[in-house]
Every structure is written in C-alpha cells, then in structure tokens.
Protein backbone atom coordinates (compact mmCIF):
# COMPACT_ATOMS: atom_id res chain seq x y z
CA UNK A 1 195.74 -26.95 93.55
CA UNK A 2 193.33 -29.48 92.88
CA UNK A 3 190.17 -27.86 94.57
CA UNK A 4 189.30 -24.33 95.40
CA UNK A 5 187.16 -25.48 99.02
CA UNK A 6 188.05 -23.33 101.59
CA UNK A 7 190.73 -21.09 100.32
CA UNK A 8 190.76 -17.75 99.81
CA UNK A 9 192.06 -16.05 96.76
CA UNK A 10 192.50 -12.38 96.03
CA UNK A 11 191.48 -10.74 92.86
CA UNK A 12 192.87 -7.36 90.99
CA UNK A 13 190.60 -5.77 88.60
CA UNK A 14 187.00 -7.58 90.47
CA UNK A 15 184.77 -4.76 89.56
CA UNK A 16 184.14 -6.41 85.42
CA UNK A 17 184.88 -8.96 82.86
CA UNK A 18 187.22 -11.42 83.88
CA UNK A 19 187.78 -10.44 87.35
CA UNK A 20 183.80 -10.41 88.45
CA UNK A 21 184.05 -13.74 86.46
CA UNK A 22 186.48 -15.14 88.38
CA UNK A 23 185.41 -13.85 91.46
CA UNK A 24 181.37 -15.55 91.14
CA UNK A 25 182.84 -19.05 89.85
CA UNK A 26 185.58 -18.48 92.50
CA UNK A 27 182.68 -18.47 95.08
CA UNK A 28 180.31 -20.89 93.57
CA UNK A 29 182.88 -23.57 94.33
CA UNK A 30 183.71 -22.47 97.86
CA UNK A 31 186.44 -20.40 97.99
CA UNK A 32 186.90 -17.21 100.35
CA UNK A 33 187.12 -13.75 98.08
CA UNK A 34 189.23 -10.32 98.75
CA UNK A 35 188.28 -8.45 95.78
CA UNK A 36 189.59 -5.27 94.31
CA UNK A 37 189.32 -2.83 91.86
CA UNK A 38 189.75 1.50 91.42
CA UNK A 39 186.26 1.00 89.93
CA UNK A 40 184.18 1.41 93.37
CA UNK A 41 181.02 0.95 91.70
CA UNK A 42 181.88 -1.65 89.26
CA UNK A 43 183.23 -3.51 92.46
CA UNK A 44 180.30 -2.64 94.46
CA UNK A 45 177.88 -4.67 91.62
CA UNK A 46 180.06 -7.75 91.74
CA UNK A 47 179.60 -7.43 95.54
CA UNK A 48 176.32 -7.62 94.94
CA UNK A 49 176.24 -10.20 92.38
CA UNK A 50 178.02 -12.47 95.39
CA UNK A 51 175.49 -11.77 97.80
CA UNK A 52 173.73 -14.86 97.84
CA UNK A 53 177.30 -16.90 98.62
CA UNK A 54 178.08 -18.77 101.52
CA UNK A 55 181.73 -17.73 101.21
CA UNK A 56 183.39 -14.49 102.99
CA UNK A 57 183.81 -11.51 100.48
CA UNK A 58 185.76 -8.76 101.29
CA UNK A 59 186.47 -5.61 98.69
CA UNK A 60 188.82 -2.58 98.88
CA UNK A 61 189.33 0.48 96.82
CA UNK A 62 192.99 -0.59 95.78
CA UNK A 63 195.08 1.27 92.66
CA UNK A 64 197.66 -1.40 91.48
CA UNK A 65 200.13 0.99 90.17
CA UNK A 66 200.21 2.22 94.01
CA UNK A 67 202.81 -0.01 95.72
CA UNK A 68 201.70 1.09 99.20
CA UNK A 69 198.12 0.27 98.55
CA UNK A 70 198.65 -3.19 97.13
CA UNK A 71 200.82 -3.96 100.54
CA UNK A 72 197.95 -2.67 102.68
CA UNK A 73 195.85 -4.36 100.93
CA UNK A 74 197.85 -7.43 100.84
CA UNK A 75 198.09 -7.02 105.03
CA UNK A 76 194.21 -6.02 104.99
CA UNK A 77 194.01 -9.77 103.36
CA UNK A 78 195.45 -11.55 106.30
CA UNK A 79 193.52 -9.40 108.73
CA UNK A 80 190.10 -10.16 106.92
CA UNK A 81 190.91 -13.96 106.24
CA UNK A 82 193.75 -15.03 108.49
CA UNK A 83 195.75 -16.38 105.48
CA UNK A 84 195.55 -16.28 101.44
CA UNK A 85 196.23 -18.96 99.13
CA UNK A 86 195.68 -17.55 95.31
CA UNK A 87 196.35 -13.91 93.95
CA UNK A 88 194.96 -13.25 90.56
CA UNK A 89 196.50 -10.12 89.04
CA UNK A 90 193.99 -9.36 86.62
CA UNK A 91 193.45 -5.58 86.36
CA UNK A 92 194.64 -4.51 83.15
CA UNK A 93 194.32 -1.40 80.38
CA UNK A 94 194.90 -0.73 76.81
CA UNK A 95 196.61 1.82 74.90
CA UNK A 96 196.41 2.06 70.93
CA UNK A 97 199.37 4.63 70.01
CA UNK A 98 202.26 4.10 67.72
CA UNK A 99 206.05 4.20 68.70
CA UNK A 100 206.54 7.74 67.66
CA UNK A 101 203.56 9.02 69.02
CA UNK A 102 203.53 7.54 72.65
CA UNK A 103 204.31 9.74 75.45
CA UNK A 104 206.39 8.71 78.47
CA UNK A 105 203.17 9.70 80.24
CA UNK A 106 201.21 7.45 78.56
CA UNK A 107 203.87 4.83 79.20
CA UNK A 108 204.11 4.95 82.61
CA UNK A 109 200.52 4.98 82.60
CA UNK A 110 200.31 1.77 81.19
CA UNK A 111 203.21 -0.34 82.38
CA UNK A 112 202.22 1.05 86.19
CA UNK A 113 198.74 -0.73 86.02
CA UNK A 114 199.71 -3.51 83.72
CA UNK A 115 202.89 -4.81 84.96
CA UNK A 116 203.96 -2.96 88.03
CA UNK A 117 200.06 -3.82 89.05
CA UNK A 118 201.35 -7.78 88.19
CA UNK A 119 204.90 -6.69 90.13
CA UNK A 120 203.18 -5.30 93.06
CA UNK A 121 200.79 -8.01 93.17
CA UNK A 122 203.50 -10.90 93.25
CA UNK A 123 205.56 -9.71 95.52
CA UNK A 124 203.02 -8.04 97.98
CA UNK A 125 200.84 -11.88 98.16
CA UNK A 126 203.77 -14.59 97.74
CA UNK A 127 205.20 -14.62 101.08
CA UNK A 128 201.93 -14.56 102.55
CA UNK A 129 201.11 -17.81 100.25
CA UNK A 130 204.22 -19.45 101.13
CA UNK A 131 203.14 -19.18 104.82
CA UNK A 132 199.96 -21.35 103.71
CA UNK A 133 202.31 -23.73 102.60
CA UNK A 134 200.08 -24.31 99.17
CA UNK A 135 198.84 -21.69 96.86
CA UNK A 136 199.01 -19.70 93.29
CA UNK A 137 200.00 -17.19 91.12
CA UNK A 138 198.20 -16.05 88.19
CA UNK A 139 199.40 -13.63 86.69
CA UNK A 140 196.99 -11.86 82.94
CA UNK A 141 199.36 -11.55 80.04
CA UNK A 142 197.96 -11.63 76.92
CA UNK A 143 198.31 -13.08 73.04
CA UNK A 144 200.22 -10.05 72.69
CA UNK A 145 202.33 -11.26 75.34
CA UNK A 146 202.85 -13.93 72.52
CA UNK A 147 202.96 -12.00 69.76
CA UNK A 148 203.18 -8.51 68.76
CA UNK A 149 201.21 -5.97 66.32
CA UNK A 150 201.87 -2.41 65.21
CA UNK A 151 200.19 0.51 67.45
CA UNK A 152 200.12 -1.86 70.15
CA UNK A 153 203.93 -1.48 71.09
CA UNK A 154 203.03 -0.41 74.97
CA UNK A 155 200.77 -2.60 75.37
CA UNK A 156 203.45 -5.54 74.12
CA UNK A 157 205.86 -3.91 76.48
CA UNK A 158 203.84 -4.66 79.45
CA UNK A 159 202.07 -8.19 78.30
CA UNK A 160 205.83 -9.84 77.37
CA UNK A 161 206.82 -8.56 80.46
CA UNK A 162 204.16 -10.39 82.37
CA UNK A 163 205.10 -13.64 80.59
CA UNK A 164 208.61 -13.17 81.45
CA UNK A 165 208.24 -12.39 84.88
CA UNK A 166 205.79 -14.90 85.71
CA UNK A 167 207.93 -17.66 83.99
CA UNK A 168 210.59 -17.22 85.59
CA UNK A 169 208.74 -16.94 88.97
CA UNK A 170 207.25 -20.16 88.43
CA UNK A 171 210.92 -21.78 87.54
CA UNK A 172 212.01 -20.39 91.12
CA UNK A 173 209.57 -21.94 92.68
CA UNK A 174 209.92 -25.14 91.39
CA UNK A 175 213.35 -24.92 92.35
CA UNK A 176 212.80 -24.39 96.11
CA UNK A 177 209.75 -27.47 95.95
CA UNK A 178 206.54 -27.44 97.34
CA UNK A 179 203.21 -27.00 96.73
CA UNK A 180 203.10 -22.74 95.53
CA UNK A 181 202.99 -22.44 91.69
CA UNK A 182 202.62 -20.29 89.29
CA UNK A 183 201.01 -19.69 85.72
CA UNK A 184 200.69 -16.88 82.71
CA UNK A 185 197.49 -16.40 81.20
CA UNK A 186 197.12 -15.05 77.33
CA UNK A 187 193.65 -14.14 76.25
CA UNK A 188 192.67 -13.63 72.91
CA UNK A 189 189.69 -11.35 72.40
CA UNK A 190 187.44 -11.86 75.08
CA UNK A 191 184.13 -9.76 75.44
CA UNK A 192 185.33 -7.35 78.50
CA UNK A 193 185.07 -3.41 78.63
CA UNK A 194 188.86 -2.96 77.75
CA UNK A 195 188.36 -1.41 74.34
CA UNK A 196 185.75 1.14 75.47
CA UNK A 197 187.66 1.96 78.10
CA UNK A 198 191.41 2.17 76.72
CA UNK A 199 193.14 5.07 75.31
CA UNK A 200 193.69 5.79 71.69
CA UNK A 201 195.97 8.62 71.15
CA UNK A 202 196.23 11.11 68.40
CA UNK A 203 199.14 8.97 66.61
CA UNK A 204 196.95 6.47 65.29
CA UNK A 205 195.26 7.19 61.95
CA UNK A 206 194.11 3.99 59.52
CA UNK A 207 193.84 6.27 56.59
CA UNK A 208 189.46 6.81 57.74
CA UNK A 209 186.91 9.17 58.98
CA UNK A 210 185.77 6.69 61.31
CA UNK A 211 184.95 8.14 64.80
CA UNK A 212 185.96 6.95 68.08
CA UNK A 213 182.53 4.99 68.47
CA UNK A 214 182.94 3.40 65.32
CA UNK A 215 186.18 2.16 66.09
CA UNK A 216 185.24 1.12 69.34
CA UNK A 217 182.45 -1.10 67.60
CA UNK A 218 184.46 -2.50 64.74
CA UNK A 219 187.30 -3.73 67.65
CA UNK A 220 184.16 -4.97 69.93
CA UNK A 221 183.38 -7.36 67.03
CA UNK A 222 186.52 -9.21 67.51
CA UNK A 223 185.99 -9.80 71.49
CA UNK A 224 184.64 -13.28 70.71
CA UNK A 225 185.18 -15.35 73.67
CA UNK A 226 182.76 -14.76 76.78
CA UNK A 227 184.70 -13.56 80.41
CA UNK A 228 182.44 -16.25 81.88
CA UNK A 229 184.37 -19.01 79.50
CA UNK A 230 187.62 -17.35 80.46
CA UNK A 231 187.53 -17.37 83.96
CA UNK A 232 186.51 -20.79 83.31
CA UNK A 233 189.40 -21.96 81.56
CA UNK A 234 191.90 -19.96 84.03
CA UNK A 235 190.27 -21.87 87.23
CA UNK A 236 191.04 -25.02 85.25
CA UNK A 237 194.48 -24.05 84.41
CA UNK A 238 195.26 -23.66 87.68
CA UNK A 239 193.75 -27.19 89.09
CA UNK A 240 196.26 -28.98 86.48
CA UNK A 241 198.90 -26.37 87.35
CA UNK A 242 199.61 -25.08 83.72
CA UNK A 243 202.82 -23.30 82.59
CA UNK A 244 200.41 -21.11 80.53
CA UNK A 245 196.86 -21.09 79.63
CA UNK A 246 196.19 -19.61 76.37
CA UNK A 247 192.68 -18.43 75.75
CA UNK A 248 189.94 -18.26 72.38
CA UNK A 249 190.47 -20.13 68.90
CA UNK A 250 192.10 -16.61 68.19
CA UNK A 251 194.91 -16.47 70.37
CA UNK A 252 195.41 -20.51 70.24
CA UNK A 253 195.74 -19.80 66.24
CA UNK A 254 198.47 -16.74 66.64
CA UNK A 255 200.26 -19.11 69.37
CA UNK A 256 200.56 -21.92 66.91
CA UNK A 257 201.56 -19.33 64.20
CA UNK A 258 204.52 -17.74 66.27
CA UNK A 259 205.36 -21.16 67.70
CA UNK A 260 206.15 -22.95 63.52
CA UNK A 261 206.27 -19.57 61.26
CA UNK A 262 207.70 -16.69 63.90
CA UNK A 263 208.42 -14.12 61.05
CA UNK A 264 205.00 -15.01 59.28
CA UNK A 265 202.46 -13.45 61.70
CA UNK A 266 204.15 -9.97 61.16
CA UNK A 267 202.87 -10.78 57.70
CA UNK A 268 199.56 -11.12 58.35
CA UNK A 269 199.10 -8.14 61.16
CA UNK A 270 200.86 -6.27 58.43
CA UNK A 271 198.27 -7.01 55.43
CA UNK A 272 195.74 -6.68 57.82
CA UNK A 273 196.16 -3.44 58.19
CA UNK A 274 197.15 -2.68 54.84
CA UNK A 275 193.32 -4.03 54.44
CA UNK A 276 192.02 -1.76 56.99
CA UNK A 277 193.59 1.66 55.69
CA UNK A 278 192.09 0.48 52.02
C-alpha cells in the first residue's frame, strides 16, 4: 500500500503512545480513522487532538480480550465507513513476574489483551479487507518477540506469539495473491505509558529497597525512542510492505545480536542483571 489517501484503517489501543501516534499521522495524510481503546478518556483526547482533520474519525469503547466486542466493533467499522482497508492491533500491556511467581490469572490477563487482542483483531478485520480487495495487517510484537529476558517470560509468551502468528498470516496470503499483506512490528523502548501502567508482581525482587516509583523511573530511562518516530517508521513499513519492521538502535542491536550470536544475548540480559542486584 503505497499511499494512505482515502482509506480507512482501524486502530487498537488509540487512546496513547503509539496508537494516538498512528492515528494523527494516519489522518494528516488522508486516511479515514475507527479508533479504539478501554481507555475512554485517553481515547476521548486523541479525539480531540484529530479535531481539526478533514478525515472521518470514529471511536468505540472496545476491550480486545472480548471477542464479541472486537466483532461488533469490526461490523460497527463497515457501518461507520462502508469498508476498511488497514487494522493496526496495537493495544498492548506488560507484566514483570518471574516463572514461579506468575499466576494463571495474571496469564490470562496478559495473553487475552496481548495476543488474543492481535487474534481477535485479525480475524474479526481480514475478511472485511479482503472485500476491499487491497489492505493490511499490522500486527505490535515486540524485541522481546525477538528475544527473550528473565521476569519477562509472559510477556515473551505473548510477543513470540504475535511474530509467529503474523508470519505465517502474511505467508498465507501471499499464497492466495493479491494486494492484502501483512507485517510484525518489534519496538525497542519507545517513550509510551506501558511501564507505569504494567503490573509488577510480588515475585520480582533485584536484591533493593527501591520502590515502585523508583523502578518505574529507572525503566522510563530506557524508553528512548519517541511514539511519534514509531508510528512513523510503522506507516513506512507498511508503504514498502515489510516482513517486519524493527524499531530504536536498541532493538535493531538485540536483533543483530540474536540473528549472529543467539546464545550470547542471554549473556548479556544475564550480567545485566547480575549488575542491577549489585
């Protein structure tokens, strides 16, 4: 998809960071918008933020994890637009716990927003796209889609699952021909709310006294790359029709890493945070 004029794309997780991003550079080059988010107010201000646009904006209340609601939704789409030609499934959440000390709760927490969200998403939008006869999947993996770290093992579970799901979507589609695609995105640290936001559970000690805020701080300080520059490179990914966009000199350094040295970057996470606890 070569230009963004005219169509309308749908967008999981609207309501901040990369979502709102993608949603004002979405409309700044003349595309139609059905935003969502379980955030009302956070979606109400990118709303707002998109009220000088020439473009139609819809937004709904929509959980991801919800299967019903994302096929509402999905129909809602059609009814507000007539057709749609690009889902992004972009909401996401993090969860800091180690193996031992995750719940199934906390589990199902996460891999219903992060990949059934990307499931539900998919599945809900493609035949609609395929009626439009052109159009795109993006689906938000991560680094650690890429690579994995320790007390991020749920979190891995859900972002390797993305990757996997969404390659082998976009081998399918090739297969049948065509002009639908699709393509995985891994971010490195980019400066969102999803640290101040995630869950930490009780599992997790570094061998500190550092409190939650601190923490929170100290992880914030490693978000280097902007959402505006991320939406940014996503929007171009798509207009060349990557494979996979991989996003921040972070991530693009851990990709090269597990790519020539795959046992290696377990080394480093591993001194890392042998660092850390010292």
């Amino acid at each position: 998809m070569k230009s963004f004029v005219d169509k309308v794309a749908a967008i999981t997780g609207a309501g901040s960071g990369i979502g709102r991003q993608l949603a004002i550079q979405l409309a700044e080059q003349g595309c139609h918008l059905s935003l969502s988010d379980v955030d009302e107010s956070g979606l109400a201000e990118t709303v707002a933020m998109l009220g000088n646009t020439v473009v139609k904006v819809e937004a709904d209340t929509v959980d991801v994890a919800n299967r019903e609601q994302v096929y509402r939704w999905a129909e809602k789409v059609i009814v507000d637009h007539g057709r749609v030609n690009l889902i992004f499934n972009n909401a996401g959440v993090s969860l800091t716990s180690t193996v031992e000390g995750l719940t199934y709760e906390e589990l199902e927490w996460i891999l219903g927003i992060n990949l059934w969200g990307v499931i539900h998403g998919t599945k809900a939008f493609l035949p609609h796209i395929k009626n439009c006869g052109e159009g795109h999947i993006v689906n938000i993996s991560s680094i650690f889609g890429i690579c994995a770290q320790p007390t991020q093992s749920a979190y891995n579970i859900s972002k390797f699952a993305v990757r996997g799901f969404t390659e082998s979507l976009r081998q399918e589609l090739e297969l049948e021909g065509g002009s639908i695609s699709a393509t995985s995105i891994h971010p490195g640290g980019i400066k969102t709310n999803i640290a101040r936001s995630g869950r930490v559970n009780a599992s997790v000690n570094l061998g500190h006294d550092a409190t939650r805020e601190q923490e929170i701080l100290a992880a914030e300080k490693m978000l280097r790359t902007s959402a505006e520059a991320a939406a940014k490179t996503i929007l171009k990914g798509v207009q060349r029709n990557a494979r996979r966009v991989v996003i921040g000199g972070d991530a693009k350094f851990m990709d090269v890493v597990v790519r020539l040295l795959p046992g290696l970057y377990q080394k480093l996470f591993i001194a890392a945070f042998r660092r850390q606890r010292r």
